[in-house]
PDB file of N, CA and C in Angstrom:
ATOM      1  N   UNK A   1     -29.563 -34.234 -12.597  1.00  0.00           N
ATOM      2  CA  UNK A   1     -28.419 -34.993 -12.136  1.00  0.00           C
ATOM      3  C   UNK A   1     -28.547 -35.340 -10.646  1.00  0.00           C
ATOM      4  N   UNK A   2     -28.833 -34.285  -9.634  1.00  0.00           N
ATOM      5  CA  UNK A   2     -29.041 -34.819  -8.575  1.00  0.00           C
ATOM      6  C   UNK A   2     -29.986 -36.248  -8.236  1.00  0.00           C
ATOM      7  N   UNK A   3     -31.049 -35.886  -9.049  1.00  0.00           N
ATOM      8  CA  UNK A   3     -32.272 -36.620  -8.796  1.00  0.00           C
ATOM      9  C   UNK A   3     -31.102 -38.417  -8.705  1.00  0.00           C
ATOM     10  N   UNK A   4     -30.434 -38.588 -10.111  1.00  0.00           N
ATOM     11  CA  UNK A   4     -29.945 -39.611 -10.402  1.00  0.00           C
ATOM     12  C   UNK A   4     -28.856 -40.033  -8.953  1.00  0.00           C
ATOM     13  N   UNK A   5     -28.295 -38.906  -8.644  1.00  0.00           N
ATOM     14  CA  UNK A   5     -27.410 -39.202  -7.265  1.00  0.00           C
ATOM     15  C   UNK A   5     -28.069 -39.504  -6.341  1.00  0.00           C
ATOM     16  N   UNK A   6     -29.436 -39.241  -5.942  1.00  0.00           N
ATOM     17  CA  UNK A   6     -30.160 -39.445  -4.959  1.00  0.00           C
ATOM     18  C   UNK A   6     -30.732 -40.948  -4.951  1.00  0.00           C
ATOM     19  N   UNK A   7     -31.308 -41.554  -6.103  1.00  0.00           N
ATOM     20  CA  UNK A   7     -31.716 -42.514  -6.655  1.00  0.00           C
ATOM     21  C   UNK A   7     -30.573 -43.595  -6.533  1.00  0.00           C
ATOM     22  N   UNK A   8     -29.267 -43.666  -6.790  1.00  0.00           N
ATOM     23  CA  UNK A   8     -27.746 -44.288  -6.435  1.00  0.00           C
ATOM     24  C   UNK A   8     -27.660 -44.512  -5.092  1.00  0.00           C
ATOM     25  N   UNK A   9     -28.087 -43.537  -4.169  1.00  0.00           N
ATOM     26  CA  UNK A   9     -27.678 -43.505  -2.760  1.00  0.00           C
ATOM     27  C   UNK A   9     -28.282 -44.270  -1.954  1.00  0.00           C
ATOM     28  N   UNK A  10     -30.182 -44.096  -2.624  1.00  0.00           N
ATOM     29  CA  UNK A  10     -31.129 -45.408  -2.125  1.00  0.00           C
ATOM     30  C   UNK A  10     -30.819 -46.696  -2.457  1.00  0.00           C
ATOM     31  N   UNK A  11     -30.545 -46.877  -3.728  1.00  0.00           N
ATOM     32  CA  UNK A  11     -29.854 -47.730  -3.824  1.00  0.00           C
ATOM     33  C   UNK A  11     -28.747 -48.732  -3.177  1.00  0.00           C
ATOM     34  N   UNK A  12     -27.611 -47.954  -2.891  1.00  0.00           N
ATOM     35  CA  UNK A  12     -26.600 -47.986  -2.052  1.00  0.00           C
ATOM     36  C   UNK A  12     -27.338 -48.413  -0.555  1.00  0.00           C
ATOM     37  N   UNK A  13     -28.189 -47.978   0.284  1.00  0.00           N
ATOM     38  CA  UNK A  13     -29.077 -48.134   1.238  1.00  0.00           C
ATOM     39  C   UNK A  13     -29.228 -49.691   1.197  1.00  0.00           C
ATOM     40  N   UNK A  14     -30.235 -50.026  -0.046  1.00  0.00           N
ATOM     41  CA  UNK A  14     -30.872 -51.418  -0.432  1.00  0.00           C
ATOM     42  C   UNK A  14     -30.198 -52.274  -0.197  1.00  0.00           C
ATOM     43  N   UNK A  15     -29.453 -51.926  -0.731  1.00  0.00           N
ATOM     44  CA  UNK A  15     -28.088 -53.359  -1.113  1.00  0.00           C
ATOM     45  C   UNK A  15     -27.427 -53.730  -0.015  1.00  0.00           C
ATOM     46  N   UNK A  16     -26.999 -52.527   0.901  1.00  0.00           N
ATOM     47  CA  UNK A  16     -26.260 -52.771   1.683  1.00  0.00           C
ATOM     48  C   UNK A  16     -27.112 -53.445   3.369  1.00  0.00           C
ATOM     49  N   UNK A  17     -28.878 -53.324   3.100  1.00  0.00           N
ATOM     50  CA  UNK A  17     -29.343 -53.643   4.316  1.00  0.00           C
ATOM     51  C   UNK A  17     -29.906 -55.234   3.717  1.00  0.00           C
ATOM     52  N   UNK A  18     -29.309 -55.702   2.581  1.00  0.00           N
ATOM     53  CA  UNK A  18     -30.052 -57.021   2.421  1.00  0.00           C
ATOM     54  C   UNK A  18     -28.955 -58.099   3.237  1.00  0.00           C
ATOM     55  N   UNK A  19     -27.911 -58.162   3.035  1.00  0.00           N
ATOM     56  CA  UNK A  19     -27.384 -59.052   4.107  1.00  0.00           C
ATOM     57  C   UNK A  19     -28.126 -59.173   5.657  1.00  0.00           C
ATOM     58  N   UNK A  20     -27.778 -58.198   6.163  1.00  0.00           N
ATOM     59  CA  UNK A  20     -28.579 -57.925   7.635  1.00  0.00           C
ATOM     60  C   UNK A  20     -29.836 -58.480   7.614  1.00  0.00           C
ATOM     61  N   UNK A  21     -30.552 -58.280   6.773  1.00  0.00           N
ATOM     62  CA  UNK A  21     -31.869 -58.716   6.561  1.00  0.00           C
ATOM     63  C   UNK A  21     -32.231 -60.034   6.690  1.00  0.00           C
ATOM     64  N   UNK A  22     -31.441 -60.721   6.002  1.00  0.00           N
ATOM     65  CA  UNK A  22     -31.365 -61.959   5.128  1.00  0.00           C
ATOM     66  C   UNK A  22     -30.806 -62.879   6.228  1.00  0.00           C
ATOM     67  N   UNK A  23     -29.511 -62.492   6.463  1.00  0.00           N
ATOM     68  CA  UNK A  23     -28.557 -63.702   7.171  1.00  0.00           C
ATOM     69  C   UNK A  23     -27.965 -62.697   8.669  1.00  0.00           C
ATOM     70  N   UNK A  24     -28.854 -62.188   9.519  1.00  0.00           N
ATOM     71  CA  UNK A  24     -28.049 -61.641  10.463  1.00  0.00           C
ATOM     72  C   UNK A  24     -26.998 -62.025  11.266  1.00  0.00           C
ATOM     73  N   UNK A  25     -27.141 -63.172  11.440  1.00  0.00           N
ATOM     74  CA  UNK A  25     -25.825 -64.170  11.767  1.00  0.00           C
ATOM     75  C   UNK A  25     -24.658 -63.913  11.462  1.00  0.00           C
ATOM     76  N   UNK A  26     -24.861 -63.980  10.319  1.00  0.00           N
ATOM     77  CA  UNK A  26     -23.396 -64.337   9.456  1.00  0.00           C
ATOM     78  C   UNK A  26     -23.187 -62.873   8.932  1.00  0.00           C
ATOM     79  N   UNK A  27     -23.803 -62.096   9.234  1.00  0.00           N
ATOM     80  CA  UNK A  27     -23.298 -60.132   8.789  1.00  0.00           C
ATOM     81  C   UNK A  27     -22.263 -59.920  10.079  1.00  0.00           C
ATOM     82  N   UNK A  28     -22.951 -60.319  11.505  1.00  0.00           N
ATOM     83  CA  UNK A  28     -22.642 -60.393  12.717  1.00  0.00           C
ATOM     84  C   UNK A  28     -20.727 -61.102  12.754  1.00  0.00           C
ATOM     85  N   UNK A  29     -20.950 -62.055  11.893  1.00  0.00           N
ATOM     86  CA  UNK A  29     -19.553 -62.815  12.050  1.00  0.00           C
ATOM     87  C   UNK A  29     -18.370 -61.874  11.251  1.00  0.00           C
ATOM     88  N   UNK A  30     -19.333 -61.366  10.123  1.00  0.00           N
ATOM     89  CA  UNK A  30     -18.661 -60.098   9.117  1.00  0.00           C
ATOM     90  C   UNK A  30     -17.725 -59.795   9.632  1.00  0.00           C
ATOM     91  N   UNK A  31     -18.833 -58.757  10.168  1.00  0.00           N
ATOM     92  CA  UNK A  31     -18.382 -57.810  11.232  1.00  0.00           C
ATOM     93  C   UNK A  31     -17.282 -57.815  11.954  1.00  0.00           C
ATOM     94  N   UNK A  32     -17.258 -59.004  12.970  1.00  0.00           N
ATOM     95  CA  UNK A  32     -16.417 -59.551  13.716  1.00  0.00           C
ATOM     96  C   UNK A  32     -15.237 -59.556  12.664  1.00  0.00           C
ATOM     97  N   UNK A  33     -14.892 -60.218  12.482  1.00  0.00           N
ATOM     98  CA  UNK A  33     -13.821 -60.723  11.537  1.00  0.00           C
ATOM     99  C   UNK A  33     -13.063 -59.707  10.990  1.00  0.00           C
ATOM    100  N   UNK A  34     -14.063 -58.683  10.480  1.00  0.00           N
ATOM    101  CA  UNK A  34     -13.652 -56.666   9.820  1.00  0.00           C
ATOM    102  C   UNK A  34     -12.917 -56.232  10.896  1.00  0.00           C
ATOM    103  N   UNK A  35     -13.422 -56.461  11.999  1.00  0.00           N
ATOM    104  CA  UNK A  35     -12.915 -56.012  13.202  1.00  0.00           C
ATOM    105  C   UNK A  35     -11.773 -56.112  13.921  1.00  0.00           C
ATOM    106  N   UNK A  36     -11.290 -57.373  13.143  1.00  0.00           N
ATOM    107  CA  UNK A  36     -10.308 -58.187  13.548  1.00  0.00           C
ATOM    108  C   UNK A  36      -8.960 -57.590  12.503  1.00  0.00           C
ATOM    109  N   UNK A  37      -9.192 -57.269  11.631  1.00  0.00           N
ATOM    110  CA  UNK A  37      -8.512 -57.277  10.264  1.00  0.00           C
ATOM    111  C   UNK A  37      -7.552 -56.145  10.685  1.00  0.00           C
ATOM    112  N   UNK A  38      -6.168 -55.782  10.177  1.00  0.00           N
ATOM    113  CA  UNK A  38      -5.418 -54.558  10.267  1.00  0.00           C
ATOM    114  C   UNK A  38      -5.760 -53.403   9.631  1.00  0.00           C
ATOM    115  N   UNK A  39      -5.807 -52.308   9.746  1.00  0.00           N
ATOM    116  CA  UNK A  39      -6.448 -51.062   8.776  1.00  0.00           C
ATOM    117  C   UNK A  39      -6.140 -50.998   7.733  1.00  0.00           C
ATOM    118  N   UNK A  40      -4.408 -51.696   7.870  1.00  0.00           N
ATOM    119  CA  UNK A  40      -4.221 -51.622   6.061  1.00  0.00           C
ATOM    120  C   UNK A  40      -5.184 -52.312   4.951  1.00  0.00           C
ATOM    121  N   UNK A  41      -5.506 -53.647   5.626  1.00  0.00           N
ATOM    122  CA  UNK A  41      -5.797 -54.477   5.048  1.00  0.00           C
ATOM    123  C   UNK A  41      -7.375 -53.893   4.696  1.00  0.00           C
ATOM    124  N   UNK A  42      -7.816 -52.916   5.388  1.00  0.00           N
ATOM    125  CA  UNK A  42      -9.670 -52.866   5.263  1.00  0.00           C
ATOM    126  C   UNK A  42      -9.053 -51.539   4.308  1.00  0.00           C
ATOM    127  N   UNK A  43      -7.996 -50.836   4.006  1.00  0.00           N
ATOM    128  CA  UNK A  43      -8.304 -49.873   3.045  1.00  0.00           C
ATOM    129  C   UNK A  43      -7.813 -49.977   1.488  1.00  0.00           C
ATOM    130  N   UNK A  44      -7.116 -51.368   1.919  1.00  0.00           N
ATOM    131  CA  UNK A  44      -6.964 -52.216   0.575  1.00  0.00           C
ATOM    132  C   UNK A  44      -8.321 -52.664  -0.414  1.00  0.00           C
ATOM    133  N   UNK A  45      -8.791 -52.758   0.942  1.00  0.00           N
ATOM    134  CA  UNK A  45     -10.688 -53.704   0.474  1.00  0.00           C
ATOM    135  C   UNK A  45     -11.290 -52.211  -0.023  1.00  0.00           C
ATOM    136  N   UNK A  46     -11.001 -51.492   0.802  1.00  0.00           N
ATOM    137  CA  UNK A  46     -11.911 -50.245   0.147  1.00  0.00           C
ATOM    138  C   UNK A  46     -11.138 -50.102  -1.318  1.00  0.00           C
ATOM    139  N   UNK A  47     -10.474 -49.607  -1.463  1.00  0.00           N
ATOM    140  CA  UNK A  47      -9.722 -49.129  -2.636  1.00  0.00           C
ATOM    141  C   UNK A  47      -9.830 -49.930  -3.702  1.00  0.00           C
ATOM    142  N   UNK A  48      -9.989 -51.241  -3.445  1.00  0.00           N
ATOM    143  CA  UNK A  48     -10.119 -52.140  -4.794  1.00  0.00           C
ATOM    144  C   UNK A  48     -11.697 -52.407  -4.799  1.00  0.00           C
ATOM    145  N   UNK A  49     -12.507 -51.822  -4.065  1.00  0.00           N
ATOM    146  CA  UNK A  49     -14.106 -51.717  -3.985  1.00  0.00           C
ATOM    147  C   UNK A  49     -14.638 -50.420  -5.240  1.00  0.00           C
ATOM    148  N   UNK A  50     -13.865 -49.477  -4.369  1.00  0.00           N
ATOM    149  CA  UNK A  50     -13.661 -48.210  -5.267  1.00  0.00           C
ATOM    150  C   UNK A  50     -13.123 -48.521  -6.936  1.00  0.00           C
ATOM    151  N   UNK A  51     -12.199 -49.013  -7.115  1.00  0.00           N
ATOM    152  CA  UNK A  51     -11.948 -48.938  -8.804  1.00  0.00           C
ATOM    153  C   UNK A  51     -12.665 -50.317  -9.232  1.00  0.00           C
ATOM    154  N   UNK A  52     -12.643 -51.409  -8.309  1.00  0.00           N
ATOM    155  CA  UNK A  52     -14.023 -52.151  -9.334  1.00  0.00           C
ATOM    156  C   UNK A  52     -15.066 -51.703  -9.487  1.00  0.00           C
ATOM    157  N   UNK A  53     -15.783 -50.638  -8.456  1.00  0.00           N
ATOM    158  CA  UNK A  53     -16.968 -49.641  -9.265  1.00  0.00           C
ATOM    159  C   UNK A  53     -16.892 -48.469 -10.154  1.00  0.00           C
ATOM    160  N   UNK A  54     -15.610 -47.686 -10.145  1.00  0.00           N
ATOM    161  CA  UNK A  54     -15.072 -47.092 -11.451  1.00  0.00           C
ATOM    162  C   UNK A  54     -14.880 -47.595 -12.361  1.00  0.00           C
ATOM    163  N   UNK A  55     -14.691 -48.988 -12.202  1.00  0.00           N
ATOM    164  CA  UNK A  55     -14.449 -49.959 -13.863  1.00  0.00           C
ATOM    165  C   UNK A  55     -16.110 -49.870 -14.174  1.00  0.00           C
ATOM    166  N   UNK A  56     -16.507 -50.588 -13.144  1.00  0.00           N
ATOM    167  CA  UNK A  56     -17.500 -51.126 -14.044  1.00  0.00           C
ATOM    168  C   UNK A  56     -18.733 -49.934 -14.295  1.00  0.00           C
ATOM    169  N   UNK A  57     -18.261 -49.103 -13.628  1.00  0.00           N
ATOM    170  CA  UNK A  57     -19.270 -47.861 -14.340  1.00  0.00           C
ATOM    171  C   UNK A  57     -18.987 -47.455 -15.494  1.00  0.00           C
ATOM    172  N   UNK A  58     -17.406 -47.416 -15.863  1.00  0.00           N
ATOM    173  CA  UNK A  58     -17.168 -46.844 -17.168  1.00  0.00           C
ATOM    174  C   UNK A  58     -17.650 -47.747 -18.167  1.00  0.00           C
ATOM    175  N   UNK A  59     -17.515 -49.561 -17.859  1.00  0.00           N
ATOM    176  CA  UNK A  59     -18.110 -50.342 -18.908  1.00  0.00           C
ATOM    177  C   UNK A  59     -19.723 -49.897 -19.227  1.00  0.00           C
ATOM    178  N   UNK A  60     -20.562 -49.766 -18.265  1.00  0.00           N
ATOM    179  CA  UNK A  60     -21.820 -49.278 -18.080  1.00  0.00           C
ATOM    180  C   UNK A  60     -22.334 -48.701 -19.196  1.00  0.00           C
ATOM    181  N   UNK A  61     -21.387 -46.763 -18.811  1.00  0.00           N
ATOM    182  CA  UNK A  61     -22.136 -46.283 -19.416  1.00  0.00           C
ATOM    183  C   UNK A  61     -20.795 -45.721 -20.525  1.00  0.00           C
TER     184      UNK A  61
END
């Protein structure tokens, strides 16, 4: 089981350095903009980040 959590996390890594990679510009403006946003509003984004990946894990597996 770990192995599989460890394997998720690189994952998680991948995904999250291909923007930067790709379009540094416009990660840069992201950013900005995140920055700008009220806290409520960025833990709204988290929270509905969070159960669209609880959904779609349960469809998964």
């Amino acid at each position: 089981m770990w192995q599989e959590v460890f394997i998720a996390l690189c994952l998680v890594f991948v995904i999250e350095g291909l923007l930067p990679f790709i379009s540094p510009r416009q990660w840069k403006q992201a950013l900005a903009m995140l920055a700008r946003m009220e806290d409520r509003k960025i833990r709204m984004m988290g929270l509905a980040s969070m159960l669209f990946g609880t959904a779609l894990l349960y469809l998964v597996r």
